[in-house]
PDB file of N, CA and C in Angstrom:
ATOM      1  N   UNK A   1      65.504  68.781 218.792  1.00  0.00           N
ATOM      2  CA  UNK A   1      66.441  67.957 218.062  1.00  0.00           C
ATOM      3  C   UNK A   1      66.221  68.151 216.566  1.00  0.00           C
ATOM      4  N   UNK A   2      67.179  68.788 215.530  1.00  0.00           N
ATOM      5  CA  UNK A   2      67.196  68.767 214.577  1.00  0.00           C
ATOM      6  C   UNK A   2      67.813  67.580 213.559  1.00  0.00           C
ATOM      7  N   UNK A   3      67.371  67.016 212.660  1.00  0.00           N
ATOM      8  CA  UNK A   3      67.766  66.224 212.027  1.00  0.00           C
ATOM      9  C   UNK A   3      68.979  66.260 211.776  1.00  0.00           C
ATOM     10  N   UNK A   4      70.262  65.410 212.065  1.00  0.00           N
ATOM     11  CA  UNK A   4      71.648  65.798 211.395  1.00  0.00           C
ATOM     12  C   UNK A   4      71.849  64.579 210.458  1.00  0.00           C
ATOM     13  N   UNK A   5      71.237  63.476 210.269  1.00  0.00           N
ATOM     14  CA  UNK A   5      71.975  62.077 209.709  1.00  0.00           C
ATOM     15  C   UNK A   5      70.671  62.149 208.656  1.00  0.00           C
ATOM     16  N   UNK A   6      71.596  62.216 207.414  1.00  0.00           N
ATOM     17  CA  UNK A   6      70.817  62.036 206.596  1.00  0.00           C
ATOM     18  C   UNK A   6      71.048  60.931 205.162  1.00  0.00           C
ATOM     19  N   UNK A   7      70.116  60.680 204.223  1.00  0.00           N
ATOM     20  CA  UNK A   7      70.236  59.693 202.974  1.00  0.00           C
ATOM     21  C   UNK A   7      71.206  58.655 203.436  1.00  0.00           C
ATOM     22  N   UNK A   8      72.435  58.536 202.904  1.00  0.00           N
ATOM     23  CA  UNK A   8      72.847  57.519 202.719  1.00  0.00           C
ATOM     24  C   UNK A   8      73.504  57.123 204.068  1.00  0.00           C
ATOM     25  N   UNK A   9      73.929  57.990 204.669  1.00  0.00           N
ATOM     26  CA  UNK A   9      74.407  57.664 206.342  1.00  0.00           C
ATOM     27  C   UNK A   9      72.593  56.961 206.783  1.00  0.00           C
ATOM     28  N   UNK A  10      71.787  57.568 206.761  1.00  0.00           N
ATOM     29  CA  UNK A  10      70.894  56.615 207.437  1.00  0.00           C
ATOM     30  C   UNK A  10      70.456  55.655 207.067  1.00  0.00           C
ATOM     31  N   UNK A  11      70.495  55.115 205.740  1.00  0.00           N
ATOM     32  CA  UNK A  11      70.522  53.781 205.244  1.00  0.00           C
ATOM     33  C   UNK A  11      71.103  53.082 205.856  1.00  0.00           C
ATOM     34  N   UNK A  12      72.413  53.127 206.083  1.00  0.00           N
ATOM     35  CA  UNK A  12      73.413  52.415 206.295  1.00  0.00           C
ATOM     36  C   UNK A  12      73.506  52.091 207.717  1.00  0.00           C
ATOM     37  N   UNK A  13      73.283  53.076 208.389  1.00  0.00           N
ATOM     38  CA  UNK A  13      72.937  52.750 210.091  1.00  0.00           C
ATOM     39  C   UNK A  13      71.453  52.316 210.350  1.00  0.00           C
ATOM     40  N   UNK A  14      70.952  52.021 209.578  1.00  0.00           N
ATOM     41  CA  UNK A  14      69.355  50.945 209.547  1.00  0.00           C
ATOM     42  C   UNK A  14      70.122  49.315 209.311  1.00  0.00           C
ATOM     43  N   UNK A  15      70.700  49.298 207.953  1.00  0.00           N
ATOM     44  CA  UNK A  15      70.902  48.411 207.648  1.00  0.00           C
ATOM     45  C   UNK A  15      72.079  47.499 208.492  1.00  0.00           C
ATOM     46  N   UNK A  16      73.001  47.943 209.257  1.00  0.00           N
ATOM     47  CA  UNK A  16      74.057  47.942 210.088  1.00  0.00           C
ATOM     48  C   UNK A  16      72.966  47.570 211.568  1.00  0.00           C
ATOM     49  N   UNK A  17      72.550  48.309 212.215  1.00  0.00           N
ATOM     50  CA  UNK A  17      71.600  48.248 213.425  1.00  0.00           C
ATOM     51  C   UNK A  17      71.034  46.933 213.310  1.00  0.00           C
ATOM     52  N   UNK A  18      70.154  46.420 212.345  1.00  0.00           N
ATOM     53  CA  UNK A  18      69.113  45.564 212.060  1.00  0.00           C
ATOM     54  C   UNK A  18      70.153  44.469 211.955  1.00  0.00           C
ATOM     55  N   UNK A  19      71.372  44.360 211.168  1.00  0.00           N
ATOM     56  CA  UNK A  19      72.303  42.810 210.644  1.00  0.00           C
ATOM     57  C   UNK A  19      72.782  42.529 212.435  1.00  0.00           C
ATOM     58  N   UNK A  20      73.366  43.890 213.264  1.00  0.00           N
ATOM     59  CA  UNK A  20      73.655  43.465 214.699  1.00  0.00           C
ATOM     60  C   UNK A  20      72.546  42.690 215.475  1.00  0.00           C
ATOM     61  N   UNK A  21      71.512  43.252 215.843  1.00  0.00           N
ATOM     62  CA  UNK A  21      70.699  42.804 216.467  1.00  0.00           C
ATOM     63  C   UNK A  21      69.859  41.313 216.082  1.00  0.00           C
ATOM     64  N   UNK A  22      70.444  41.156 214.793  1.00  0.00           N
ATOM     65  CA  UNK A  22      69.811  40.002 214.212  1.00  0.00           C
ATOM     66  C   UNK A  22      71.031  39.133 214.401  1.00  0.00           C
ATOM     67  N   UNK A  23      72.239  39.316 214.441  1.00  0.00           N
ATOM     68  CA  UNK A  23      72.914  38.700 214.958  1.00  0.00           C
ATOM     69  C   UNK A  23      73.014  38.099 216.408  1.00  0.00           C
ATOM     70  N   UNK A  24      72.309  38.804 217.363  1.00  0.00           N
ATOM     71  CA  UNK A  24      72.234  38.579 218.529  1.00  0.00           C
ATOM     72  C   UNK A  24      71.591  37.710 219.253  1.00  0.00           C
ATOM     73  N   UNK A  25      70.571  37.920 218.242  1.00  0.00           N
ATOM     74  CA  UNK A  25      69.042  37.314 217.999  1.00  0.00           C
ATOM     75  C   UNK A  25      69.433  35.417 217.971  1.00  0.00           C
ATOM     76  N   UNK A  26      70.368  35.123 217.058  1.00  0.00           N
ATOM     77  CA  UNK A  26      70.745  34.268 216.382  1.00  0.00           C
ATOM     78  C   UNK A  26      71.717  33.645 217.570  1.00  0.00           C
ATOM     79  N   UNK A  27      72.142  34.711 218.311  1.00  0.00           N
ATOM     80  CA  UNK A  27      73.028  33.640 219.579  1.00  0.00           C
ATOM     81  C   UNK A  27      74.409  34.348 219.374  1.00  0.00           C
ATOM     82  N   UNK A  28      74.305  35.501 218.414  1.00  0.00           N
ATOM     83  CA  UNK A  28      75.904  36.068 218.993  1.00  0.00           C
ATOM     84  C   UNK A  28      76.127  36.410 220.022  1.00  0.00           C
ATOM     85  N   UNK A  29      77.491  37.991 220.285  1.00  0.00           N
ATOM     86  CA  UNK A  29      77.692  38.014 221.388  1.00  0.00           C
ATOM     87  C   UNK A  29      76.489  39.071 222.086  1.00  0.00           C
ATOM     88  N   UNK A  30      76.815  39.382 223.529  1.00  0.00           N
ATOM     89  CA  UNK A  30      75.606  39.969 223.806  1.00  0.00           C
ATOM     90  C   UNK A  30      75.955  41.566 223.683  1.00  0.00           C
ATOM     91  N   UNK A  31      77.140  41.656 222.775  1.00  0.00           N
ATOM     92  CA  UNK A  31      77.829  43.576 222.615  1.00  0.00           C
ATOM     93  C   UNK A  31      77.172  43.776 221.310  1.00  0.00           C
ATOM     94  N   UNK A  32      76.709  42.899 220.537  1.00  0.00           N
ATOM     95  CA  UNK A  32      75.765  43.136 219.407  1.00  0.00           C
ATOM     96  C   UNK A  32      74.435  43.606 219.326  1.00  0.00           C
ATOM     97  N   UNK A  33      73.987  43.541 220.862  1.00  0.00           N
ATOM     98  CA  UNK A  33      72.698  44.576 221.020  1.00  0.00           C
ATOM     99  C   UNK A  33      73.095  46.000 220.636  1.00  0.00           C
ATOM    100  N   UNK A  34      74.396  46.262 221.157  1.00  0.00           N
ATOM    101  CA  UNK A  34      74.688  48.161 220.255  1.00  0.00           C
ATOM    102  C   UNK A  34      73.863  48.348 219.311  1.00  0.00           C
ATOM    103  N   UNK A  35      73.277  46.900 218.202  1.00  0.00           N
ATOM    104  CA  UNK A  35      72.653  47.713 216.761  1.00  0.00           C
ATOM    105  C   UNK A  35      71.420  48.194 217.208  1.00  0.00           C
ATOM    106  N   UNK A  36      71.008  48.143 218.605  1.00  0.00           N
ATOM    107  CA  UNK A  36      70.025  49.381 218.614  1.00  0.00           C
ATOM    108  C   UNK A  36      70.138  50.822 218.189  1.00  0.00           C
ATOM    109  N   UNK A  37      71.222  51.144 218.703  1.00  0.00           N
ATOM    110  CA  UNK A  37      71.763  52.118 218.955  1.00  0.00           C
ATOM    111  C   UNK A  37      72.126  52.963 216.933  1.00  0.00           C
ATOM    112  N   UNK A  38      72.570  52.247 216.620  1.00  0.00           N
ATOM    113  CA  UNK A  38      72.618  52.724 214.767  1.00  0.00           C
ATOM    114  C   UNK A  38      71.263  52.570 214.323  1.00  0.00           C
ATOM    115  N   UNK A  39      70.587  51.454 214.940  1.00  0.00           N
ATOM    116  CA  UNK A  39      69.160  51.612 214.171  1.00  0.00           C
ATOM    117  C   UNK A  39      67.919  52.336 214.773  1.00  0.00           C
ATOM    118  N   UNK A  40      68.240  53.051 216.020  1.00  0.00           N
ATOM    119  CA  UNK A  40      67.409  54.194 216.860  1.00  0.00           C
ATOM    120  C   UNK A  40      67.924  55.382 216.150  1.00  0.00           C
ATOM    121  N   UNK A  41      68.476  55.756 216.102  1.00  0.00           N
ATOM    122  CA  UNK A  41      69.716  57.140 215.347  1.00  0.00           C
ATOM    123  C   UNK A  41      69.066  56.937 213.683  1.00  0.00           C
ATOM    124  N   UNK A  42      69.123  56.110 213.048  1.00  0.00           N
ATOM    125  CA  UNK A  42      68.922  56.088 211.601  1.00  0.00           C
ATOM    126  C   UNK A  42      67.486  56.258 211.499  1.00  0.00           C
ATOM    127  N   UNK A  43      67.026  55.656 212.432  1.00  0.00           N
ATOM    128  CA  UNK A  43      65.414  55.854 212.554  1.00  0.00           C
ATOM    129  C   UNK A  43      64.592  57.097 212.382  1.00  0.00           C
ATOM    130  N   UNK A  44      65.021  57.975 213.617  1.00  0.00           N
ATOM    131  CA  UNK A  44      65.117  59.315 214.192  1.00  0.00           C
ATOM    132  C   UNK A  44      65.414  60.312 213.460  1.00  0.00           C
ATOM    133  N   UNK A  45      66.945  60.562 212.948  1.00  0.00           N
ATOM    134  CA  UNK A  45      67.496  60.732 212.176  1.00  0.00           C
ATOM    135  C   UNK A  45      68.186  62.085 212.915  1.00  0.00           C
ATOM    136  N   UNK A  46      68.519  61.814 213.988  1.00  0.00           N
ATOM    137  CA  UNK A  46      69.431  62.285 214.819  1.00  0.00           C
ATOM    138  C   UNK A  46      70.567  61.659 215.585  1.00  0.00           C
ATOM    139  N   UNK A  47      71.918  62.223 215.833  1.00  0.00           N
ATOM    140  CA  UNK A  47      72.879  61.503 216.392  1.00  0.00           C
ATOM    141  C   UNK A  47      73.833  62.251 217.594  1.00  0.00           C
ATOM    142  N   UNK A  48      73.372  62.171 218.492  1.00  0.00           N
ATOM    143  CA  UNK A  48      73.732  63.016 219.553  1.00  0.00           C
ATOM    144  C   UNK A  48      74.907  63.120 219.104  1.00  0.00           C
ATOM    145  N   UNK A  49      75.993  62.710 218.577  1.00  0.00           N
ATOM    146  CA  UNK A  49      77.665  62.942 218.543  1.00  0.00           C
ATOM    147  C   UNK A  49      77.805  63.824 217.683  1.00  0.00           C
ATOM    148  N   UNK A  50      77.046  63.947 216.565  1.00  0.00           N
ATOM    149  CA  UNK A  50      77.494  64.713 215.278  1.00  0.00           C
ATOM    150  C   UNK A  50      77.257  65.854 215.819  1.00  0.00           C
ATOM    151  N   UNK A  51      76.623  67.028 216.457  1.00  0.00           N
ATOM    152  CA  UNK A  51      77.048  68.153 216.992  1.00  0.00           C
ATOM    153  C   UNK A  51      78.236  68.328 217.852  1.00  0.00           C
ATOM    154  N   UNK A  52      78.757  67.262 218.506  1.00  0.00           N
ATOM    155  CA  UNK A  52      79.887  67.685 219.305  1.00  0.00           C
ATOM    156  C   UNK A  52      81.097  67.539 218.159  1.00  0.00           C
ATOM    157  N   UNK A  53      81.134  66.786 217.195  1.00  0.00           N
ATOM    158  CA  UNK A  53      82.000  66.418 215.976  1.00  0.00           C
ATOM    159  C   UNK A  53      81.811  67.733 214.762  1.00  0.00           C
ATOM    160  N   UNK A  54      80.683  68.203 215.338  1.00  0.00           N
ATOM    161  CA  UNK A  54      80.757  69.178 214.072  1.00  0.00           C
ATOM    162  C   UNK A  54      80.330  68.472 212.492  1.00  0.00           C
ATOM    163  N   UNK A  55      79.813  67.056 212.745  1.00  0.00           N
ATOM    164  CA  UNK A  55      79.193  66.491 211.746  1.00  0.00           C
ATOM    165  C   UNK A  55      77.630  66.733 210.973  1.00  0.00           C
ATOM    166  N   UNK A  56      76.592  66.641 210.386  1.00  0.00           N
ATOM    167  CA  UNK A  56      75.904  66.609 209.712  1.00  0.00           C
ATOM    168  C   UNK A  56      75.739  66.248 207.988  1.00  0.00           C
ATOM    169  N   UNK A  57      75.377  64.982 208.288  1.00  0.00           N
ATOM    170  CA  UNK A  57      75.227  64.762 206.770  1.00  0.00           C
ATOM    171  C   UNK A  57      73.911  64.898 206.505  1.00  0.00           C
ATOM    172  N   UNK A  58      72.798  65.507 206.696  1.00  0.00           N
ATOM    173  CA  UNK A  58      71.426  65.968 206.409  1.00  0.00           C
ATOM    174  C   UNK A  58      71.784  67.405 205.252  1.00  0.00           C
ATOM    175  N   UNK A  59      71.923  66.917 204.403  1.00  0.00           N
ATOM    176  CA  UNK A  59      71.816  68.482 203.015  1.00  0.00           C
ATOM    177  C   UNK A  59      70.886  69.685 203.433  1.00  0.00           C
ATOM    178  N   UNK A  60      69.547  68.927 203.612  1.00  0.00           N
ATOM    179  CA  UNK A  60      68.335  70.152 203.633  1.00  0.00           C
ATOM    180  C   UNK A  60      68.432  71.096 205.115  1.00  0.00           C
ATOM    181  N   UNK A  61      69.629  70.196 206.432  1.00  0.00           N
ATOM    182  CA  UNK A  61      69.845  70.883 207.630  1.00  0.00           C
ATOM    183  C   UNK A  61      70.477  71.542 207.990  1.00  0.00           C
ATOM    184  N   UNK A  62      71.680  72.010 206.650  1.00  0.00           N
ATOM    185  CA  UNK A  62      72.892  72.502 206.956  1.00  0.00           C
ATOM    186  C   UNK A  62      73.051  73.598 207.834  1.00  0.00           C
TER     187      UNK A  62
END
């Protein structure tokens, strides 16, 4: 697995992941566990979709 999600995309899917799950936390709904899912990926810094999309925002992976 090569890195594809990079700088500011992975900020943002940390910060996005963490507000869901803390929402959930708090008694939202229970489809707000997904922010695992942005905040495992931002973590990692891989995103299984962006090769089938032809995406990569990692500069140093191009």
């Amino acid at each position: 697995m090569k890195q594809n999600v990079g700088g500011i995309d992975r900020v943002l899917r940390i910060i996005v992941g963490l507000a869901l799950i803390a929402w959930a936390l708090m008694g939202g709904p229970v489809w707000a566990w997904i922010g695992i899912v942005p905040l495992g990926t931002g973590l990692v810094g891989f995103c299984a979709l962006y090769p089938l999309l032809g995406i990569n925002t990692c500069p140093s992976k191009k």
